[in-house]
Protein backbone atom coordinates (compact mmCIF):
# COMPACT_ATOMS: atom_id res chain seq x y z
CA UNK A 1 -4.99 16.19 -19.81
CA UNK A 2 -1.46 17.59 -20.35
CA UNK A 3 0.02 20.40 -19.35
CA UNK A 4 1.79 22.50 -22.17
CA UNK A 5 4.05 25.27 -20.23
CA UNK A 6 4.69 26.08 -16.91
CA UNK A 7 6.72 28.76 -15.21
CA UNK A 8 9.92 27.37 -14.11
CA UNK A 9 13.99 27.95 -15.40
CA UNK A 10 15.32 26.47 -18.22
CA UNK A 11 12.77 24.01 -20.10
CA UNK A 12 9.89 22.17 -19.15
CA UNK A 13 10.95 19.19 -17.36
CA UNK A 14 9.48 15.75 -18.10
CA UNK A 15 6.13 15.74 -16.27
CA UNK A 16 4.58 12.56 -14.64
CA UNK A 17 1.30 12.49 -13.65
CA UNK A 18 1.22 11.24 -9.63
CA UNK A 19 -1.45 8.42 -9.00
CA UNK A 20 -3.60 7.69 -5.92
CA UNK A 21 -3.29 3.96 -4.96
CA UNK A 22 -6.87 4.01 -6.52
CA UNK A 23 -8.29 7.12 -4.50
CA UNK A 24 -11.15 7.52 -6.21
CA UNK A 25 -11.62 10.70 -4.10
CA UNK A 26 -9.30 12.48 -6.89
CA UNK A 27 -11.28 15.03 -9.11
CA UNK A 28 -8.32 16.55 -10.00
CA UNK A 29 -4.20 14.93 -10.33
CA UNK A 30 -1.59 16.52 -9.80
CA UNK A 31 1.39 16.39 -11.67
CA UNK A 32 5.54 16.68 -11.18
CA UNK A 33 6.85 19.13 -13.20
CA UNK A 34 10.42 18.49 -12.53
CA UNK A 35 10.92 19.16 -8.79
CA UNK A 36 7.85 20.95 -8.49
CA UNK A 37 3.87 20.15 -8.11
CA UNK A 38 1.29 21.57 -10.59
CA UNK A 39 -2.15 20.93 -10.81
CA UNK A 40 -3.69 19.45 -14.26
CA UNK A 41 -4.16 22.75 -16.08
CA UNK A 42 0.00 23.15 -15.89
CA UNK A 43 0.23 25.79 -13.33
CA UNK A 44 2.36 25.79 -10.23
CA UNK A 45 0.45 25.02 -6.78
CA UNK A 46 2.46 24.86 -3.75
CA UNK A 47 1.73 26.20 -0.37
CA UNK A 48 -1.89 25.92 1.18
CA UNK A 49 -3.33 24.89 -2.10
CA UNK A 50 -0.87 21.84 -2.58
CA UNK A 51 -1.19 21.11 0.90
CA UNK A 52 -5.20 21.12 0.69
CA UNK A 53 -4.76 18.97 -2.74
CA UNK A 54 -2.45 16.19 -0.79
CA UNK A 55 -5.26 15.91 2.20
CA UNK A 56 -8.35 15.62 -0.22
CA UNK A 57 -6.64 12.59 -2.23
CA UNK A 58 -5.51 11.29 1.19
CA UNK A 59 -8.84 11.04 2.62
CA UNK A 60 -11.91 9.06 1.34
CA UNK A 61 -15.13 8.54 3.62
CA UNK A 62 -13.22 9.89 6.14
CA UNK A 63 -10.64 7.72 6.48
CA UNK A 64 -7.05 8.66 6.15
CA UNK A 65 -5.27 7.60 2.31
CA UNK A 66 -1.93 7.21 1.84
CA UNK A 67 -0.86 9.08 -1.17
CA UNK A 68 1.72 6.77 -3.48
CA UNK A 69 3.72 8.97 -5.68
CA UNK A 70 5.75 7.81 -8.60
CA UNK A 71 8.66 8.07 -7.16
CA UNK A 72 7.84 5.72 -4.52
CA UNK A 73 6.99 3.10 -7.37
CA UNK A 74 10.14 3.49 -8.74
CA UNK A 75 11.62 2.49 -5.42
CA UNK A 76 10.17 -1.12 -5.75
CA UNK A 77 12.52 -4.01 -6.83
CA UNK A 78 11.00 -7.03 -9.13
CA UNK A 79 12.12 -10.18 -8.67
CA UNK A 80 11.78 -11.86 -12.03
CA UNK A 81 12.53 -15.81 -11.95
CA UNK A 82 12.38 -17.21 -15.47
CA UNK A 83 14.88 -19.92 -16.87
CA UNK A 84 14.98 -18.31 -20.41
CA UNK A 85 17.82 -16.41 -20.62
CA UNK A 86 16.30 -14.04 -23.56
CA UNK A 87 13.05 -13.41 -21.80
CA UNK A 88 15.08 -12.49 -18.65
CA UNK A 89 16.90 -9.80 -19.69
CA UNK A 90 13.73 -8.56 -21.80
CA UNK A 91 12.08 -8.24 -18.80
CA UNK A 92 15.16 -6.54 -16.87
CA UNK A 93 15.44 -4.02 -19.46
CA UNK A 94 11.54 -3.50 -19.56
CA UNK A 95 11.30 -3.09 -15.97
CA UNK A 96 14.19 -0.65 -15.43
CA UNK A 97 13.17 1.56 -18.43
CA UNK A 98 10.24 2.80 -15.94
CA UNK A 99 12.56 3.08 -12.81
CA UNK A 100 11.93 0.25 -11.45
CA UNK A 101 14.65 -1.62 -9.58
CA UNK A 102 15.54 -5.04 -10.82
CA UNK A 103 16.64 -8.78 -9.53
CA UNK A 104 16.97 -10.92 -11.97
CA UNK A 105 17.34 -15.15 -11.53
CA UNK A 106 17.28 -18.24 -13.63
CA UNK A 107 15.80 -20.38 -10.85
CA UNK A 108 14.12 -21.17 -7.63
CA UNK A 109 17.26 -22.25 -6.31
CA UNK A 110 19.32 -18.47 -6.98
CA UNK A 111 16.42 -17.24 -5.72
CA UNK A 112 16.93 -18.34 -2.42
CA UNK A 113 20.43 -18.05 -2.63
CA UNK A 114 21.24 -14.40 -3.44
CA UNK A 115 17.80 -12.30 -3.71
CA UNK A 116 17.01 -9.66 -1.03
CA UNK A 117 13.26 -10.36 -0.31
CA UNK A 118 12.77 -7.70 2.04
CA UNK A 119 12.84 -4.83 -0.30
CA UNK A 120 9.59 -3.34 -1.59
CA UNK A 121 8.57 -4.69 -4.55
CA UNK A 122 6.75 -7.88 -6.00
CA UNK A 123 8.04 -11.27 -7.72
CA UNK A 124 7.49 -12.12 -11.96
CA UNK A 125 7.55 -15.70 -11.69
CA UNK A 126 7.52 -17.91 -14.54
CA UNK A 127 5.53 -21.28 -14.10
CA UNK A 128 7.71 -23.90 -15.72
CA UNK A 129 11.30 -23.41 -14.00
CA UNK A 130 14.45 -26.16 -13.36
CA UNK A 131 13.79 -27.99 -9.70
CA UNK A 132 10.95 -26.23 -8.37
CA UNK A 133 8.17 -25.29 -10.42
CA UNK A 134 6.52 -21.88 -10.00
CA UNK A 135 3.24 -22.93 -8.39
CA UNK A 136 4.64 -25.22 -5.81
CA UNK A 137 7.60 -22.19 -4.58
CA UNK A 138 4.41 -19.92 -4.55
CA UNK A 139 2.80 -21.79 -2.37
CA UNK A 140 5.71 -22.67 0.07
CA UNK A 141 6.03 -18.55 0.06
CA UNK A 142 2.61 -18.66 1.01
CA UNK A 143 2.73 -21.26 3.51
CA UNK A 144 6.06 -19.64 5.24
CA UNK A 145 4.02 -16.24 5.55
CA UNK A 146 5.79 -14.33 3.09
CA UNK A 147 3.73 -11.27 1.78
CA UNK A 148 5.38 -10.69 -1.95
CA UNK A 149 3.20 -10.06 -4.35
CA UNK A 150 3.18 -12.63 -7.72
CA UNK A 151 2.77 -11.89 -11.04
CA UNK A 152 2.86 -15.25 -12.87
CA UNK A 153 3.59 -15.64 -16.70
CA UNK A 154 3.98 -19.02 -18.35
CA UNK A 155 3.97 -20.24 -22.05
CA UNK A 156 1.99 -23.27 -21.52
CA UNK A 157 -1.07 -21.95 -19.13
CA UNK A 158 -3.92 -24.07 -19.11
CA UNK A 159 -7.29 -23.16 -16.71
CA UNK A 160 -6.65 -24.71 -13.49
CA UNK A 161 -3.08 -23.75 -13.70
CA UNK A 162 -4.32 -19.92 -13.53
CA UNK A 163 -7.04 -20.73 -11.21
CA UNK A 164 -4.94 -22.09 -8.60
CA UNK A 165 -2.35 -19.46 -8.87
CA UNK A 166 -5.51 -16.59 -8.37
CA UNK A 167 -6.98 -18.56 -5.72
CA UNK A 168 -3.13 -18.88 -3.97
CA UNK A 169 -3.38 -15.05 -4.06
CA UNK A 170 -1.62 -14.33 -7.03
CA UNK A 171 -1.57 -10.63 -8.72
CA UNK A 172 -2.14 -11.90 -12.01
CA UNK A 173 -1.55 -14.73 -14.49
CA UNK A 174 -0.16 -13.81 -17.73
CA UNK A 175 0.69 -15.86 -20.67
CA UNK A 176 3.21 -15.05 -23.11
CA UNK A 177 4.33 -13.31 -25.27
CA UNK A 178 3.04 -11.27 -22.75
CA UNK A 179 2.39 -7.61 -24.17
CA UNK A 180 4.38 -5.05 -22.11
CA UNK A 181 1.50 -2.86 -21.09
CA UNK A 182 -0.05 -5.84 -19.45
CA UNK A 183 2.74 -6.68 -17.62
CA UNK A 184 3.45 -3.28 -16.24
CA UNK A 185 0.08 -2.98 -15.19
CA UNK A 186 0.09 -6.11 -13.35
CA UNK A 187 3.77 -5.31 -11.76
CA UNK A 188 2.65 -1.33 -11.01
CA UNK A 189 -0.47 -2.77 -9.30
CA UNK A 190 1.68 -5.24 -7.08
CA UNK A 191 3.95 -2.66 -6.22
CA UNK A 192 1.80 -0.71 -4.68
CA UNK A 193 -0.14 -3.40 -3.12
CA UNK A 194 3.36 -4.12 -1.21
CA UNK A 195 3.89 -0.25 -0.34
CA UNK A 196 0.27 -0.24 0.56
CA UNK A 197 0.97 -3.34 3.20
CA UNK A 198 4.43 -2.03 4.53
CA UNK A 199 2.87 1.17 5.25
CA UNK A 200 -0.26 -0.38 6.90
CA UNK A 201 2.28 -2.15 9.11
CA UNK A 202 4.47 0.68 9.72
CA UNK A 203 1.34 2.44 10.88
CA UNK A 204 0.14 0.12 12.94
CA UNK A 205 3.28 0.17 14.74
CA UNK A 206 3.05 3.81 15.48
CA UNK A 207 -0.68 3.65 16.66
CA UNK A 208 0.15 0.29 18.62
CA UNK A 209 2.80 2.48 20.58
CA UNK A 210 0.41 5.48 21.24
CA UNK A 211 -1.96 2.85 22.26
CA UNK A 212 0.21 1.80 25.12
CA UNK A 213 0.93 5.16 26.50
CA UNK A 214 -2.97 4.86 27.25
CA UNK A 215 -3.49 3.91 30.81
CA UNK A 216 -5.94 0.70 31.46
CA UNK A 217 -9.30 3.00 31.91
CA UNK A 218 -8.34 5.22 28.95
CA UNK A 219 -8.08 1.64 26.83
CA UNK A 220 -11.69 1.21 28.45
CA UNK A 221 -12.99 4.31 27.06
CA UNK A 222 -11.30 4.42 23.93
CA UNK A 223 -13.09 0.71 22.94
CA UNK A 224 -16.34 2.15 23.99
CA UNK A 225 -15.59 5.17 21.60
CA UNK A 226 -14.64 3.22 18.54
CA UNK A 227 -18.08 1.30 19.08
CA UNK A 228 -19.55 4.67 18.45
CA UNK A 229 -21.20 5.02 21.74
CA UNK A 230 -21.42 8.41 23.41
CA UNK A 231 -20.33 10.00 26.38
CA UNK A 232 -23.81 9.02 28.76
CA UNK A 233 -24.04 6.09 27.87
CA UNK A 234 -20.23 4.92 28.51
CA UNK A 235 -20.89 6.81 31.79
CA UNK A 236 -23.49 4.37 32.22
CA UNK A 237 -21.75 1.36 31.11
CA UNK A 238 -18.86 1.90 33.23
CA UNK A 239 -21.11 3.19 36.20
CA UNK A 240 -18.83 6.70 35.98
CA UNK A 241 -19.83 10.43 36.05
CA UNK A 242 -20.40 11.90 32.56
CA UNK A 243 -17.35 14.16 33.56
CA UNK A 244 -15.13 11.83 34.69
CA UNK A 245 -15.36 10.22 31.38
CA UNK A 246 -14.98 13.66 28.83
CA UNK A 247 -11.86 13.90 31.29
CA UNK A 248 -10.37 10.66 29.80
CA UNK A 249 -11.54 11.02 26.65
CA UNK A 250 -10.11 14.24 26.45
CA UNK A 251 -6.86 12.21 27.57
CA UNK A 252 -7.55 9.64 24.48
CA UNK A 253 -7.43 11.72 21.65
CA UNK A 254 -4.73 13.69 23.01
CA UNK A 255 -2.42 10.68 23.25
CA UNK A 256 -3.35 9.28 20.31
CA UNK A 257 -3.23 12.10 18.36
CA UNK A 258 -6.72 11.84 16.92
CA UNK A 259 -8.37 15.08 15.60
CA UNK A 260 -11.40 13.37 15.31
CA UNK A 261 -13.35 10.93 16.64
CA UNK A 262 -13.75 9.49 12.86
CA UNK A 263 -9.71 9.12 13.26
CA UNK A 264 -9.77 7.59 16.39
CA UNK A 265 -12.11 4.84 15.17
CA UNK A 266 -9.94 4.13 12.10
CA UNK A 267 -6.75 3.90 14.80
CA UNK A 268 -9.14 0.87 16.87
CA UNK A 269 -9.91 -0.44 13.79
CA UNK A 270 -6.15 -0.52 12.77
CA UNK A 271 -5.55 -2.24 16.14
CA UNK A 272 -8.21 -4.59 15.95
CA UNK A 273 -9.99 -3.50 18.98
CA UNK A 274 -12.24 -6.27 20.77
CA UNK A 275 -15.69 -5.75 22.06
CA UNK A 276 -15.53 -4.38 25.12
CA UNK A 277 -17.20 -6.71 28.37
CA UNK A 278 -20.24 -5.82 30.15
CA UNK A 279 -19.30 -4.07 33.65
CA UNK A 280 -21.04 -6.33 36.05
């Protein structure tokens, strides 16, 4: 659905629509009409109402979602490594004509040599290539931990050559003359798998250093929490007075910075909380 006016000066900007990283929470998108937020009928929301449209696509089942706008996309960088010089600069020119940002190599080898892996982005990686062949540098990527996400294309694709490159945790596996479409989808869909996983990490960072503010009983009470288990019965567990434990949990969600307890189990899932032991 389109929006045909809205109020603003001068003319209607350009308007994109801004996509979930599949939220399938969203009833309604929103859209960027120039600097501004409208919802899908074309009229201005800002405010309360924005602000209550962000948090329902953010959260699913309860869960916090992070919202990935198109501008964030367009902050990715794709690594393309092909050898033909034509299809190289194709793909350059197809991927900056949606914003995208672009480093562009002839080989394995210039790879290595002058790419700057950790930007946000994803790798189009062409199977046959000089030296190393596609499939072998994805797996040494793999093998070596990195986390880029691969789009392979390849003129001469055969079954097991695509089935090894899905089962090495490739995006996709495209062969050419790959139609554009395709290929943006597959590239769009790796960029925001990488934004996804930076984020993740980033977050995890931030709940791993509330974690530690936590003193060792209030680490005690938050793993009984996240197991669900309520305030009498960790009372029990930990042979302590119902009190003295709605005193620390009080202290839990406070330092963490939960609002609920559905938040605070997300955060110990996040951490990867262990069981906690038996008090003896």
């Amino acid at each position: 659905m389109s929006a045909r006016s809205c109020e603003g000066k001068g003319n209607v900007a350009k308007m994109r629509e801004i996509r979930c990283a599949r939220a399938r929470c969203l009833s309604h998108p929103l859209l960027l009409v120039g600097n501004r937020a409208a919802n899908c009928s074309g009229r201005a929301v800002d405010g309360p109402e924005l602000a209550s449209l962000v948090s329902s696509i953010r959260r699913r089942r309860g869960r916090p979602r992070r919202l990935i706008l198109t501008s964030q996309l367009e902050q990715g960088t794709v690594f393309i490594i092909e050898d033909d010089n034509d299809v190289r600069e194709s793909l350059r020119g197809l991927f900056r004509s949606v914003g995208l940002g672009v480093q562009a190599f002839a080989s394995v080898q210039e790879y290595l040599a002058g790419a700057e892996p950790d930007r946000p982005g994803c790798m189009v990686l062409d199977v046959r290539l000089p030296g190393r062949n596609g499939l072998d540098f994805h797996a040494e990527l793999v093998r070596s931990g990195s986390h880029i996400p691969v789009v392979f294309i390849s003129g001469h694709a055969d079954v097991p050559m695509s089935v090894r490159a899905m089962k090495a945790g490739a995006v996709e596996f495209l062969t050419k003359p790959v139609r554009d479409q395709d290929l943006l989808d597959a590239v769009q869909s790796a960029v925001r798998r990488d934004l996804d996983r930076r984020e993740k990490v980033r977050s995890s960072a931030k709940i791993r250093a509330k974690f530690d503010t936590l003193t060792p009983r209030e680490r005690e009470i938050m793993a009984q929490l996240v197991l669900g288990r309520r305030n009498k019965q960790i009372a029990d567990e930990m042979r302590l007075s119902e009190a003295t434990v709605k005193l620390h949990r009080a202290h839990v969600m406070q330092k963490m910075a939960a609002p609920s307890l559905a938040d605070l189990i997300w955060m110990g899932d996040a951490l990867g909380l262990p069981r906690p032991k038996p008090h003896t």
